[in-house]
N, C-alpha and C. Protein backbone atom coordinates (compact mmCIF):
# COMPACT_ATOMS: atom_id res chain seq x y z
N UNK A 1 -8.79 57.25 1.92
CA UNK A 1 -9.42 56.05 2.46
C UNK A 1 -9.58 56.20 3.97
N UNK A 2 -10.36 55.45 4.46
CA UNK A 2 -10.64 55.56 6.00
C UNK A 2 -9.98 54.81 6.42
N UNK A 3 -9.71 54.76 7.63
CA UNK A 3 -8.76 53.76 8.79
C UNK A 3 -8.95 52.33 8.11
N UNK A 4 -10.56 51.84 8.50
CA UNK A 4 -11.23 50.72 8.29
C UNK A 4 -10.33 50.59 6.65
N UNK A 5 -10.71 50.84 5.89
CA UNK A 5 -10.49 50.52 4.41
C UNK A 5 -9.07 50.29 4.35
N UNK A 6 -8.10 50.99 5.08
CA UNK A 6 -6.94 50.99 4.52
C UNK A 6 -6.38 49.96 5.16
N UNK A 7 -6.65 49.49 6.56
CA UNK A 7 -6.56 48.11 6.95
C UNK A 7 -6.94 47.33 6.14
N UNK A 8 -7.88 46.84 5.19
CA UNK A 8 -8.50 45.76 4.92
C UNK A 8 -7.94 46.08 3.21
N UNK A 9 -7.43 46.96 2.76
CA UNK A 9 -6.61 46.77 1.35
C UNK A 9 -4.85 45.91 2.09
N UNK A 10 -4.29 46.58 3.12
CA UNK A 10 -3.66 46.43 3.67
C UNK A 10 -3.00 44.60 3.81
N UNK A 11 -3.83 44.61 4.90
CA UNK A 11 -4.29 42.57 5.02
C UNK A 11 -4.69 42.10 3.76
N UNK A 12 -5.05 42.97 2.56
CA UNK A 12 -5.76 42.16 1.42
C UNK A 12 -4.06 41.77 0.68
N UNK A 13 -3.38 43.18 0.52
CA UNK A 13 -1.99 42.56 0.18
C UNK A 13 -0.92 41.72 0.47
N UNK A 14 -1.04 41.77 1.95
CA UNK A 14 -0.25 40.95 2.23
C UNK A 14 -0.59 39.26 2.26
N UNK A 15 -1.84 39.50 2.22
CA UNK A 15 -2.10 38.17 1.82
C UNK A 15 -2.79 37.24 0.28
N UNK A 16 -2.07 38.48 -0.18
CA UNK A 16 -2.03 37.83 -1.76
C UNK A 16 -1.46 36.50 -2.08
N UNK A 17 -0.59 36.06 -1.65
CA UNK A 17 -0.02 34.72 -2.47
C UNK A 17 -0.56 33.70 -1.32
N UNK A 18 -1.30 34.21 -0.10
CA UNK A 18 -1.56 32.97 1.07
C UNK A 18 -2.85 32.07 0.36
N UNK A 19 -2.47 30.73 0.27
CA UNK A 19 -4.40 30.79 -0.94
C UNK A 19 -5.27 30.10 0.70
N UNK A 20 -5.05 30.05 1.75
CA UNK A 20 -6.31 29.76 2.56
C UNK A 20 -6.80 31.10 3.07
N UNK A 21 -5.92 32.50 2.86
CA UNK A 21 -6.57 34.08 2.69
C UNK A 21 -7.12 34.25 1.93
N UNK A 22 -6.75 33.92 0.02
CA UNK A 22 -7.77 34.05 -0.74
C UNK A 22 -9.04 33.31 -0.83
N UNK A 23 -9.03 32.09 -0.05
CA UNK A 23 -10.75 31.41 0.16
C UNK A 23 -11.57 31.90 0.67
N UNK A 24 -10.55 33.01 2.02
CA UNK A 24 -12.00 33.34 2.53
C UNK A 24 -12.42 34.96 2.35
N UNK A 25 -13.23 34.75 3.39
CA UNK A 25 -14.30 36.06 2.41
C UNK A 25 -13.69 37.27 2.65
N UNK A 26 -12.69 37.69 3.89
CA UNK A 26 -12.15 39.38 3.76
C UNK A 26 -11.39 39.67 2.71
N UNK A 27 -10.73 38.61 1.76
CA UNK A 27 -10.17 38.69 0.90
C UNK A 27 -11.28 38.84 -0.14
N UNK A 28 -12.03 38.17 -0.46
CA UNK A 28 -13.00 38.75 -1.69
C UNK A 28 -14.33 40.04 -1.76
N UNK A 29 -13.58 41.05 0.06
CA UNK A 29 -14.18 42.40 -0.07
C UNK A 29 -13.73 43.29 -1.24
N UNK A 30 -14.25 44.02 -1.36
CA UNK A 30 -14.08 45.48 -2.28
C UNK A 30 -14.23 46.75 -1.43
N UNK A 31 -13.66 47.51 -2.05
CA UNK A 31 -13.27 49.26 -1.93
C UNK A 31 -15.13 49.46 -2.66
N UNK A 32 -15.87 50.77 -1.92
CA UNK A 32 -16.76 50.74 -2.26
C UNK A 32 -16.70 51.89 -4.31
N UNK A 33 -17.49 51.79 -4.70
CA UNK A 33 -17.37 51.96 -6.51
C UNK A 33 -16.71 53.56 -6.41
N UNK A 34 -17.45 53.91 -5.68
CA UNK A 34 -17.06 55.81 -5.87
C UNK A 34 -15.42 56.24 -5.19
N UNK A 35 -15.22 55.44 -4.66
CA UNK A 35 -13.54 55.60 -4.01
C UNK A 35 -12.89 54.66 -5.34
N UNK A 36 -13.00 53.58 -5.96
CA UNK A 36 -12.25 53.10 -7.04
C UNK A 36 -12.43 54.07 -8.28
N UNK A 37 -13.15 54.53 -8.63
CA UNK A 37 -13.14 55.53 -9.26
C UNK A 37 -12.61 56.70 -9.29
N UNK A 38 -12.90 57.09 -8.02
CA UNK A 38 -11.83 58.25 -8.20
C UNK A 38 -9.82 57.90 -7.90
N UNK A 39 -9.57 57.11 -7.48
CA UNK A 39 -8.68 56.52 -7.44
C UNK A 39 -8.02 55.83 -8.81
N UNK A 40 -9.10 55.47 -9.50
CA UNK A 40 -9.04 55.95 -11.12
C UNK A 40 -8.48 56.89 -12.12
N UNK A 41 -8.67 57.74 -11.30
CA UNK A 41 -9.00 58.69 -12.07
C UNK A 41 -7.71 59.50 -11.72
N UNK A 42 -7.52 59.30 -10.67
CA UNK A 42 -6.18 60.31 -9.94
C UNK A 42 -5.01 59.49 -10.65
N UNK A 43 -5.05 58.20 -10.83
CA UNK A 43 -4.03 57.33 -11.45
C UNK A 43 -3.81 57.50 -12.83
N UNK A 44 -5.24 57.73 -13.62
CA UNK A 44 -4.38 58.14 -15.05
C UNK A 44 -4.21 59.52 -14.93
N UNK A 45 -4.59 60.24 -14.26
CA UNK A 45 -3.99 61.54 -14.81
C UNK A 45 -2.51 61.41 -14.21
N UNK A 46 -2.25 61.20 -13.79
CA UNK A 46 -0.98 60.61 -13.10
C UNK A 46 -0.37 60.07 -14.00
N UNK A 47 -0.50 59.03 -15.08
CA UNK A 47 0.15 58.38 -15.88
C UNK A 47 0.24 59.33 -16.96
N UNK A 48 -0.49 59.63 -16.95
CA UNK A 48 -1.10 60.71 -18.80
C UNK A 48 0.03 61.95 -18.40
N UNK A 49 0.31 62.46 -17.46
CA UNK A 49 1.72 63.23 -17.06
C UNK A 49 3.16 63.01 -17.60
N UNK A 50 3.00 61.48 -16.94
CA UNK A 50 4.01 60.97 -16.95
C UNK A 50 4.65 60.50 -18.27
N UNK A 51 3.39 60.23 -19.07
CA UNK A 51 3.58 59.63 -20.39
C UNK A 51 3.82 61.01 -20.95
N UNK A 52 3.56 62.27 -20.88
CA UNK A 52 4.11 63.70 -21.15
C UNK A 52 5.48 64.04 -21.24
N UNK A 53 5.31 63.75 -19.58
CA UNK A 53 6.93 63.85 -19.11
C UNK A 53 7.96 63.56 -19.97
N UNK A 54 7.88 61.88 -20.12
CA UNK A 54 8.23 61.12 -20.81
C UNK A 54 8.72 61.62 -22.34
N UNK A 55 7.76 62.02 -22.87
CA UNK A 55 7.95 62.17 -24.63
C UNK A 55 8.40 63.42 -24.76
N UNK A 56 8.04 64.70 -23.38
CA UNK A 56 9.25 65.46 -23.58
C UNK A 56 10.75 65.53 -23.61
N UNK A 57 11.18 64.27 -22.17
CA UNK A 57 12.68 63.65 -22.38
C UNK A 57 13.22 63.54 -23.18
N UNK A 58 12.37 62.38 -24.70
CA UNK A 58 12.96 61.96 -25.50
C UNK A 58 13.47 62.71 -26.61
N UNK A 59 12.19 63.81 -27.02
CA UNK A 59 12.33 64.59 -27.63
C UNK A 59 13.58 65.84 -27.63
N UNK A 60 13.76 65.41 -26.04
CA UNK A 60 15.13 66.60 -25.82
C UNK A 60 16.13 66.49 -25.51
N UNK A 61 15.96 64.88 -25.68
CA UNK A 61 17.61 64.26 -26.12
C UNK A 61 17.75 63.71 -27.12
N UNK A 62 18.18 64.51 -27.88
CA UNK A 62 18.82 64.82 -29.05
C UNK A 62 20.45 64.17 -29.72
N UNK A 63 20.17 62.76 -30.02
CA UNK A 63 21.74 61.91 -30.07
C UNK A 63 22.88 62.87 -30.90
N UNK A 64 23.92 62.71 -30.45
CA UNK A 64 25.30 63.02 -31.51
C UNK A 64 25.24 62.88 -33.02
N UNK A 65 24.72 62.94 -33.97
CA UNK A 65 25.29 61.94 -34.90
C UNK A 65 26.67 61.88 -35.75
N UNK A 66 26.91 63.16 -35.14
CA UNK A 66 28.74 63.34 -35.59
C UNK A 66 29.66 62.95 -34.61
N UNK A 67 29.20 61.93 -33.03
CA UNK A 67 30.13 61.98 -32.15
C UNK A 67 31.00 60.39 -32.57
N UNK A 68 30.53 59.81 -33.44
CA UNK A 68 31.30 58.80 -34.21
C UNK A 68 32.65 59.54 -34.77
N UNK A 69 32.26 60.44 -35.91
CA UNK A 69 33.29 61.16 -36.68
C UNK A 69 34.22 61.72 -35.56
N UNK A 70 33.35 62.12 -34.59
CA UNK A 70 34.56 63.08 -33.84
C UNK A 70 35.52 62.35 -33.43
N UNK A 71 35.23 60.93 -32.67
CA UNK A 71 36.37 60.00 -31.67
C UNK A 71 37.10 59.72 -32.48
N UNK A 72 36.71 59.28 -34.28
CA UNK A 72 37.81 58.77 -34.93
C UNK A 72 38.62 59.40 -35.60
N UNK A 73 37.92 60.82 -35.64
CA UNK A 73 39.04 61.77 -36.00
C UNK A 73 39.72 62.54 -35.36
N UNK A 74 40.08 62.08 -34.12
CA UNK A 74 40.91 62.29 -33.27
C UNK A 74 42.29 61.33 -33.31
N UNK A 75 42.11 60.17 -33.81
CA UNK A 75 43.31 59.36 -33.61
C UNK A 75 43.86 59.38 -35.07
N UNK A 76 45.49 58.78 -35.24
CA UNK A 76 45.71 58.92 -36.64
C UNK A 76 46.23 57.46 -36.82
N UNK A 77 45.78 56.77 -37.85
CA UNK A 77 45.78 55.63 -38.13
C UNK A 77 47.52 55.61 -38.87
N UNK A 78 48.10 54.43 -38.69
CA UNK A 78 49.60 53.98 -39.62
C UNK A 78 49.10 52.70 -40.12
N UNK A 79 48.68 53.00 -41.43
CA UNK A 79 48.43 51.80 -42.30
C UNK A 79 50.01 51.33 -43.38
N UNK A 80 50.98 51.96 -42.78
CA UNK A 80 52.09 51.79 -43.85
C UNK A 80 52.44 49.90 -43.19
N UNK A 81 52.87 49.33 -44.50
CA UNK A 81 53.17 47.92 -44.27
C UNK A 81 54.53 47.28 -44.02
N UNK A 82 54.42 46.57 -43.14
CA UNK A 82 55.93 46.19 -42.56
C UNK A 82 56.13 45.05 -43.28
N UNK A 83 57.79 44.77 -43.75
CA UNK A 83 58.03 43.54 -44.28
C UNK A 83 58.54 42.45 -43.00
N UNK A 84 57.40 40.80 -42.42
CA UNK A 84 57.38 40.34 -41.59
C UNK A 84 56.74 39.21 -42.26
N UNK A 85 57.65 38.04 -41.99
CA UNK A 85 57.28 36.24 -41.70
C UNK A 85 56.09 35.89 -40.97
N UNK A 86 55.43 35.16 -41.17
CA UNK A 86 54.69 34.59 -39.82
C UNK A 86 54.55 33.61 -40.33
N UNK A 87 54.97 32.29 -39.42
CA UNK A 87 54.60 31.06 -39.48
C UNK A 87 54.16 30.62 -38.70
């Protein structure tokens, strides 16, 4: 983006929630079509990576499913029964 442009996205954000900025007109400029586009374009391939990235992670973490068995077969249970009152 050029100086000019990146000022005026700039001021356009920060005055997003001001609504007597959104009435007036520097707020209802635009980025001209061929810079949103390619800015487009750089963004999904950017995502389409990421969403790569992503499904390689999952795919290569790989859960325990024996790390249940393992913790509990580590401890040894005393189920023998004590003779005891409770009132």
């Amino acid at each position: 983006l050029t100086p000019e442009e990146r000022d005026m996205v700039q001021t356009q954000a920060a005055g997003e929630f001001n609504k007597k900025f959104r009435k007036s007109d520097e707020f209802k400029k635009d980025l001209p079509e061929e810079k949103v586009k390619s800015f487009s374009k750089i963004l999904g391939k950017f995502f389409d990576a990421e969403a790569a990235d992503y499904k390689k992670e999952v795919e290569a973490k790989v859960p325990n499913y024996n790390r249940l068995l393992e913790k509990a077969g580590d401890k040894v249970l005393d189920f023998a029964m004590s003779s005891r009152i409770v009132e």
